[in-house]
N, C-alpha and C. Protein backbone atom coordinates (compact mmCIF):
# COMPACT_ATOMS: atom_id res chain seq x y z
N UNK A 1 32.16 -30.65 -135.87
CA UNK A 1 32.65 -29.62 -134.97
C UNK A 1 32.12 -28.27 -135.45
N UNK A 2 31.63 -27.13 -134.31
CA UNK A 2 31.21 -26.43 -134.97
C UNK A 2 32.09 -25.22 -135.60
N UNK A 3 31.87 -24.58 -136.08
CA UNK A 3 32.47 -23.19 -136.87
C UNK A 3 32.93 -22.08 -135.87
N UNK A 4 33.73 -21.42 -135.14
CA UNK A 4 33.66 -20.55 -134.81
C UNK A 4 33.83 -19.25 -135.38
N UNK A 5 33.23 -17.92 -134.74
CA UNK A 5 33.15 -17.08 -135.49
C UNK A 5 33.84 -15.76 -134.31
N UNK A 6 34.32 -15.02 -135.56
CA UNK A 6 35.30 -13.66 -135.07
C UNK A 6 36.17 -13.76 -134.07
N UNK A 7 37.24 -15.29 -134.66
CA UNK A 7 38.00 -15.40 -133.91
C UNK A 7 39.31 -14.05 -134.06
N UNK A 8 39.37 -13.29 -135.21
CA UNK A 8 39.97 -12.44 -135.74
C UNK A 8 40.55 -11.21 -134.98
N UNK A 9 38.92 -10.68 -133.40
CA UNK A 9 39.23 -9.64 -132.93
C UNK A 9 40.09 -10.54 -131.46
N UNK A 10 40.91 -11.55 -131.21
CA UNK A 10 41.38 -11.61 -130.53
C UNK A 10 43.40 -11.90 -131.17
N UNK A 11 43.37 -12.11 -132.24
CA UNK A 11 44.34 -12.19 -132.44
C UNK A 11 45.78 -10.57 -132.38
N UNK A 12 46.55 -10.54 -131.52
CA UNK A 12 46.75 -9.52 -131.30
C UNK A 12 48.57 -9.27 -131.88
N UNK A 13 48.73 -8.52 -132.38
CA UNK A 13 49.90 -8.23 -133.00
C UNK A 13 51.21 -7.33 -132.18
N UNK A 14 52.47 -7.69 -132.09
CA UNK A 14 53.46 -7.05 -131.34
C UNK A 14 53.93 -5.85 -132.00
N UNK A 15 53.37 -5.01 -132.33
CA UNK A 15 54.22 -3.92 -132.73
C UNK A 15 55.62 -3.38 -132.54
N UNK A 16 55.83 -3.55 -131.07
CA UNK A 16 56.68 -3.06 -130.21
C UNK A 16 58.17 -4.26 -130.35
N UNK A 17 57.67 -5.20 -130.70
CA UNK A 17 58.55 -6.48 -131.34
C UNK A 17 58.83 -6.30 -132.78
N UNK A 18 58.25 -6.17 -133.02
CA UNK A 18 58.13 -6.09 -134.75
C UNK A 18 59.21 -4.92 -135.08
N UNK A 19 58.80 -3.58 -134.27
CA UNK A 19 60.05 -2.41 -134.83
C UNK A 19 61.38 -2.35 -133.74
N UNK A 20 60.90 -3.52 -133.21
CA UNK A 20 62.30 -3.14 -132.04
C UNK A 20 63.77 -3.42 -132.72
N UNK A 21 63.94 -4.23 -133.53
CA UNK A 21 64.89 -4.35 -134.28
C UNK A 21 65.19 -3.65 -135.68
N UNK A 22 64.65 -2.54 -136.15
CA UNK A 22 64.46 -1.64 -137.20
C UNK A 22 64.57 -0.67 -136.83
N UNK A 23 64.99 0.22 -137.89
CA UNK A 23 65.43 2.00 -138.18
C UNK A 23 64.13 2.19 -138.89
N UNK A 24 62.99 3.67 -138.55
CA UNK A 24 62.05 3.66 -139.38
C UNK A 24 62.62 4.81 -140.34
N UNK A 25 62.16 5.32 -141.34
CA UNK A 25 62.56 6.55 -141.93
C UNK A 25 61.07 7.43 -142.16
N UNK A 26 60.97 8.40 -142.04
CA UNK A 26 59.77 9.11 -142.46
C UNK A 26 60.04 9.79 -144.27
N UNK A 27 59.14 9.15 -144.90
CA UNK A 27 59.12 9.49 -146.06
C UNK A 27 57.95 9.95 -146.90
N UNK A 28 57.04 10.06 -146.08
CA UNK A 28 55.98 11.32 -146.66
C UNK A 28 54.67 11.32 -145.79
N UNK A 29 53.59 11.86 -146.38
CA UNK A 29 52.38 11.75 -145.35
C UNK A 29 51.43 12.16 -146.17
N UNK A 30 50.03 11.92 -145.73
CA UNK A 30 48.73 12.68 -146.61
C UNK A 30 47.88 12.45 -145.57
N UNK A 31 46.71 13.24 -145.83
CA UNK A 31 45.60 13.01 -145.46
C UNK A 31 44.89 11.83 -145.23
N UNK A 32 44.39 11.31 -143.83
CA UNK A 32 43.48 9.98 -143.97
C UNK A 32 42.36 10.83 -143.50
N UNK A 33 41.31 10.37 -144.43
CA UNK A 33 40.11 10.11 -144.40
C UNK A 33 39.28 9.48 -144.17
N UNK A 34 38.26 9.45 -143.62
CA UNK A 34 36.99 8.17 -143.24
C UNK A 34 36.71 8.17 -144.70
N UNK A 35 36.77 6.62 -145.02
CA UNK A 35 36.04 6.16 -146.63
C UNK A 35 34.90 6.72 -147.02
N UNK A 36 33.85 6.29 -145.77
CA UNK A 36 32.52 6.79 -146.15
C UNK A 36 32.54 8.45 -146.36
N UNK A 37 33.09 9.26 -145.39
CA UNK A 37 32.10 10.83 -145.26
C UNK A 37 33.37 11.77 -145.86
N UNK A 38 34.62 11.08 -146.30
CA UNK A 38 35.76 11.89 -146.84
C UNK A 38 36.18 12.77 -145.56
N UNK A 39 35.70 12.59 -144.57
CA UNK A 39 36.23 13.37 -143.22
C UNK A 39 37.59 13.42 -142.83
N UNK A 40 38.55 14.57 -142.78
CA UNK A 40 39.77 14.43 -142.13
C UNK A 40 39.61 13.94 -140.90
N UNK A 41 40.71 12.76 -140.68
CA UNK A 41 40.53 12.19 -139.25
C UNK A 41 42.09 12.20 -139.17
N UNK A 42 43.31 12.49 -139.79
CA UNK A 42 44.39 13.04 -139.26
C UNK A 42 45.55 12.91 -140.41
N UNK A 43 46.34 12.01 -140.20
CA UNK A 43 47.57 12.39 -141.39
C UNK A 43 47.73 10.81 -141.38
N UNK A 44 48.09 10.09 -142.77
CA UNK A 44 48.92 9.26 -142.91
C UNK A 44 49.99 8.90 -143.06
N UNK A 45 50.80 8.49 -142.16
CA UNK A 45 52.26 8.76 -142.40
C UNK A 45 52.85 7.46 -142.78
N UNK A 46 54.08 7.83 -143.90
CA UNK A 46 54.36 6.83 -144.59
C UNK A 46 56.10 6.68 -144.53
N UNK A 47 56.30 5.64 -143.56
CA UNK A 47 57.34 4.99 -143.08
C UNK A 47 57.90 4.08 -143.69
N UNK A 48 59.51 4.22 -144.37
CA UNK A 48 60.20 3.22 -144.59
C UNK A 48 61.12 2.55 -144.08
N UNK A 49 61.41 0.78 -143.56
CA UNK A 49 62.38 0.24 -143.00
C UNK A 49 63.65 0.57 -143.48
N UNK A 50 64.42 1.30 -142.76
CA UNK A 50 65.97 1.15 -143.36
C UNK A 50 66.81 0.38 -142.69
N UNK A 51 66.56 -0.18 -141.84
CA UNK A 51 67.52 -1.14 -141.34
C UNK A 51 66.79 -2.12 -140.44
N UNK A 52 67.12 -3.46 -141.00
CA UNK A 52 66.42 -4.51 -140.57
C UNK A 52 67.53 -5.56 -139.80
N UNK A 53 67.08 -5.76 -138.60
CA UNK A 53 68.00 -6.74 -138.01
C UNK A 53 67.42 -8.06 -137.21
N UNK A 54 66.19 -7.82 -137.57
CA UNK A 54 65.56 -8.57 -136.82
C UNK A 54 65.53 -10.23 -137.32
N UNK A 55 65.92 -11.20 -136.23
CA UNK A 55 66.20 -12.13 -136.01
C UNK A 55 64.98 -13.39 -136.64
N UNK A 56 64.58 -13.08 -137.82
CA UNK A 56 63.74 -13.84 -138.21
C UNK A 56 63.97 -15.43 -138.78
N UNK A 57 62.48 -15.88 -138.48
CA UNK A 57 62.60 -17.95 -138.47
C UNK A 57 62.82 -17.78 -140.11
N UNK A 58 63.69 -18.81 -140.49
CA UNK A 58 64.20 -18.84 -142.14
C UNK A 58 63.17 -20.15 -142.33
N UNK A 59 62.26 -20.01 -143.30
CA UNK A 59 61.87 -21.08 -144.65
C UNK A 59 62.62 -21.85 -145.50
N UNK A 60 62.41 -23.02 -145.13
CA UNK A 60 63.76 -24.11 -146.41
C UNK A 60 64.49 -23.14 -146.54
N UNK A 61 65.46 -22.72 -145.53
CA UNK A 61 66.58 -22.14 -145.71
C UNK A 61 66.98 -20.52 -146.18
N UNK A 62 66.01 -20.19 -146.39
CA UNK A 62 65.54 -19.05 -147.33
C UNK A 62 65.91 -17.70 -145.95
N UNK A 63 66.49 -16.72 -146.55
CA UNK A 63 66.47 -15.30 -145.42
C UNK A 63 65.36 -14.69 -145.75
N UNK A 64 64.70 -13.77 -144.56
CA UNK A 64 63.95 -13.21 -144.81
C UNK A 64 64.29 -11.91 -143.84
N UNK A 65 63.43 -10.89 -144.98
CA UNK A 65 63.86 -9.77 -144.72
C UNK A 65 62.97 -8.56 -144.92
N UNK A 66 62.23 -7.16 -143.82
CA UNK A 66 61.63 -6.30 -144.71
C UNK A 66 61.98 -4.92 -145.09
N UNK A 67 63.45 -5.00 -144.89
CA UNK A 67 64.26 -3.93 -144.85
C UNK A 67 63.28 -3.16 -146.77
N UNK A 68 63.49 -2.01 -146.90
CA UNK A 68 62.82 -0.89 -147.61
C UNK A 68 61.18 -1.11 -148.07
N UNK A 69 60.58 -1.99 -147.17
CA UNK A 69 59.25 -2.38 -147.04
C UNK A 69 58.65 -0.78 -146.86
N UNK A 70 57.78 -0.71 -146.93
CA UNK A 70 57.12 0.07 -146.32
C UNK A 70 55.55 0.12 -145.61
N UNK A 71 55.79 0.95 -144.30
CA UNK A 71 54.20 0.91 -143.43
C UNK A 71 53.92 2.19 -143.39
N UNK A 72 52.46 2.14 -142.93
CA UNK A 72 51.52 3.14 -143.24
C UNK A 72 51.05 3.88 -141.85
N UNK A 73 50.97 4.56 -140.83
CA UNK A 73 50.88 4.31 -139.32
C UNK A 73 49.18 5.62 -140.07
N UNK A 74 48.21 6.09 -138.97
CA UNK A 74 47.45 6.68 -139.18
C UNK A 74 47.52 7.30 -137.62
N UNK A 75 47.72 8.77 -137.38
CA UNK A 75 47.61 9.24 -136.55
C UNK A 75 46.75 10.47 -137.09
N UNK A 76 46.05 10.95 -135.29
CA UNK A 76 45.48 11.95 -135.36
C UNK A 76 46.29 13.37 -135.01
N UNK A 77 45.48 14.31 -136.14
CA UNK A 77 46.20 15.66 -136.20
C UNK A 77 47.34 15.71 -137.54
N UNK A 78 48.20 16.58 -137.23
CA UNK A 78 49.23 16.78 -138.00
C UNK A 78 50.28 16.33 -137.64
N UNK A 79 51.25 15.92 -138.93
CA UNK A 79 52.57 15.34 -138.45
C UNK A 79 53.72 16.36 -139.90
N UNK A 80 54.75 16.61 -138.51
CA UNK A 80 55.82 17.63 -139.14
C UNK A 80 56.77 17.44 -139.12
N UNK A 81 57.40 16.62 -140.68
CA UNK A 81 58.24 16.01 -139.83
C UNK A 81 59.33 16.12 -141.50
N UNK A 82 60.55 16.21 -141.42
CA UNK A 82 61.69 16.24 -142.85
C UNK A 82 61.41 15.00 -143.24
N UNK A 83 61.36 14.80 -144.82
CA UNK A 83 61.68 13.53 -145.72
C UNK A 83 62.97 12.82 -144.76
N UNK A 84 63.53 11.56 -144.50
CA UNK A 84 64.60 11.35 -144.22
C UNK A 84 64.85 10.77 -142.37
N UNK A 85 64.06 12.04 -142.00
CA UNK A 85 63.82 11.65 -140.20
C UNK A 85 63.81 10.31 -139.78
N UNK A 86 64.37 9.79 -139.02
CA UNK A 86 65.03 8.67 -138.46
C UNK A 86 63.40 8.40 -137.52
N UNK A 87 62.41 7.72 -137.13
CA UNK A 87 61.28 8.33 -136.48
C UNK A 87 60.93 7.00 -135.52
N UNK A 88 60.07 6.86 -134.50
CA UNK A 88 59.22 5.93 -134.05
C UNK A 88 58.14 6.30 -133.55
N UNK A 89 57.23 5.01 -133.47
CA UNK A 89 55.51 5.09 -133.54
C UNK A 89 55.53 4.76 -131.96
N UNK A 90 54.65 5.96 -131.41
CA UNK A 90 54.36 5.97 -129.80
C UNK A 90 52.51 5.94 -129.69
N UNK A 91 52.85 4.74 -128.80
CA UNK A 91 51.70 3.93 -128.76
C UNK A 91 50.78 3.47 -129.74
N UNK A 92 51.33 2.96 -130.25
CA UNK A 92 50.70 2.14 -132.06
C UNK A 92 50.27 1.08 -131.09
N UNK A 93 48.88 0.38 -132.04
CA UNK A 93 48.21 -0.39 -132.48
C UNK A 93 48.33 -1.22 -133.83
N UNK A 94 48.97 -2.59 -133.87
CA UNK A 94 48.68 -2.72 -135.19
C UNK A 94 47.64 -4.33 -135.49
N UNK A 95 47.33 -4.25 -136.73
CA UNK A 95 46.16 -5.48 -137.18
C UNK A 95 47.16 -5.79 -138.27
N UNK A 96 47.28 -7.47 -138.14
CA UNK A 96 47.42 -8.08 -139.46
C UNK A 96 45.84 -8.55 -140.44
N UNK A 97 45.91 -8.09 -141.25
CA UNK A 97 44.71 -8.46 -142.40
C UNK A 97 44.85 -9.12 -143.85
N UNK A 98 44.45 -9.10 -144.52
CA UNK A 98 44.26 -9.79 -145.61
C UNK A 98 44.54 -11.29 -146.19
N UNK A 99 43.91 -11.72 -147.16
CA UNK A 99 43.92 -13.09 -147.48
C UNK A 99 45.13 -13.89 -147.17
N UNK A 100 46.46 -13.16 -147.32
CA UNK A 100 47.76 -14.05 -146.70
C UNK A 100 48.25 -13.58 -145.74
N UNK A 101 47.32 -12.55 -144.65
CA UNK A 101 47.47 -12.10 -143.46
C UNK A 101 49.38 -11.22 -143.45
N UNK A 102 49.41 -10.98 -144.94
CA UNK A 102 50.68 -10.64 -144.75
C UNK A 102 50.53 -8.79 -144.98
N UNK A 103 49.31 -8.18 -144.49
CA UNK A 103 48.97 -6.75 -144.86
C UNK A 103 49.15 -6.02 -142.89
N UNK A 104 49.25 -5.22 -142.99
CA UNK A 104 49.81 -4.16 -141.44
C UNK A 104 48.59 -3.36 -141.56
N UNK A 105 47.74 -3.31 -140.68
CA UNK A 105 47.00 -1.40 -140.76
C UNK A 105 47.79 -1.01 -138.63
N UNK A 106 48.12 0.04 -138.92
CA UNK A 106 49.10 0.66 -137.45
C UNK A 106 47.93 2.12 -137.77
N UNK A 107 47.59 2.19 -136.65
CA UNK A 107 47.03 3.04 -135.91
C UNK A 107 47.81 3.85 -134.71
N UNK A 108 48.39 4.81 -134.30
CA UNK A 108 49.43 5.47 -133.32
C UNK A 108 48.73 6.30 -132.91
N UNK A 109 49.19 7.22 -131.34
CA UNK A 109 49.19 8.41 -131.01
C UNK A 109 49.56 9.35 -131.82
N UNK A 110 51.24 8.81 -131.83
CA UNK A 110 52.30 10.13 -132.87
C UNK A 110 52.89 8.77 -133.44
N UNK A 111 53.94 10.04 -134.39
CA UNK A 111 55.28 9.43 -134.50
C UNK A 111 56.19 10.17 -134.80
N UNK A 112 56.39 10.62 -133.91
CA UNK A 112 58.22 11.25 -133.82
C UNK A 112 59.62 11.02 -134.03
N UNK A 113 60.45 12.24 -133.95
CA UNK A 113 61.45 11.68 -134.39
C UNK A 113 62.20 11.16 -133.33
N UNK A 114 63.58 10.08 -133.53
CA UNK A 114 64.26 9.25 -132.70
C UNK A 114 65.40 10.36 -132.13
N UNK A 115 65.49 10.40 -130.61
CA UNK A 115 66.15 11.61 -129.71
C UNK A 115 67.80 10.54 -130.16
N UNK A 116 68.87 11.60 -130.00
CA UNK A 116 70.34 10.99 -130.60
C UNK A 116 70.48 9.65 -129.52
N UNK A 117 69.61 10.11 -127.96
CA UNK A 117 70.15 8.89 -126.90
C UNK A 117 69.37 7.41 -127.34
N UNK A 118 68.42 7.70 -128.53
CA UNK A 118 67.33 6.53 -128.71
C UNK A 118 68.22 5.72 -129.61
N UNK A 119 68.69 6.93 -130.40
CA UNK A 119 69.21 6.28 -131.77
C UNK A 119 70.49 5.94 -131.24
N UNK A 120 71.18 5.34 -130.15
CA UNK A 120 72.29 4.65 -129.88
C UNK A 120 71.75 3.89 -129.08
N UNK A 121 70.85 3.47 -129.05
CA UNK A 121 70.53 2.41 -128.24
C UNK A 121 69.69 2.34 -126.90
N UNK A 122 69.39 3.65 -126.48
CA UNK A 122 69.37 4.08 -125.26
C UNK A 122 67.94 4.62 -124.96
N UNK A 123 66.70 3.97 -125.83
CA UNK A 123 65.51 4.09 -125.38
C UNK A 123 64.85 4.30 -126.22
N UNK A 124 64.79 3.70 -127.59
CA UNK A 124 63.59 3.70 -128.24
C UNK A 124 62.67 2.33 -128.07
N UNK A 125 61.63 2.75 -128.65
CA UNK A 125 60.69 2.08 -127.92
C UNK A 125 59.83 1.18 -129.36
């Protein structure tokens, strides 16, 4: 049978599933750069899970969980935002990668903070 190749750029990831059951926190940011030319191409912002509820398949019994995990989102421009901010990623992109496919790269528009009607339930996204 033969080999197929770059089956990789069709595999597509739920973002929008993935944080729908999570609190993000904004907990810092830096500069992303293009590797090659050191070029600012916008801010990295660095998001921690604080609350995980999401309804995940258990292993021999085992819970699983990525509550104080942390993700990396890469947006363009600047992001202004308090240590602590309750936040979500508007219109993210994300790729699973690496050897145990267990690595995130999230690519976004923004990521802002969560309005009080989001954070009760009432429209975050």
């Amino acid at each position: 049978m033969p080999t197929l190749k770059c089956l990789g750029q069709f595999n597509r990831f739920d973002l929008t599933g993935f944080t729908a059951d999570k609190t993000l926190t904004f907990t810092g940011s830096s500069a992303w750069k293009d590797y090659a030319t050191q070029q600012v191409m916008g801010t990295k912002v660095e998001l921690t899970i604080t609350k995980d509820d999401t309804p995940y398949k258990t292993k021999d019994g085992e819970s699983v969980s990525n509550l104080y995990n942390k993700l990396i989102v890469k947006v363009p421009g600047k992001v202004d935002l308090k240590i602590g901010t309750e936040v979500e990623i508007v219109d993210g992109e994300a790729t699973v990668y690496g050897e145990y496919r267990n690595q995130l790269s999230i690519k976004a528009k923004a990521v802002r903070p969560v309005t009080s009607s989001a954070a009760n339930g009432g429209g975050r996204s």
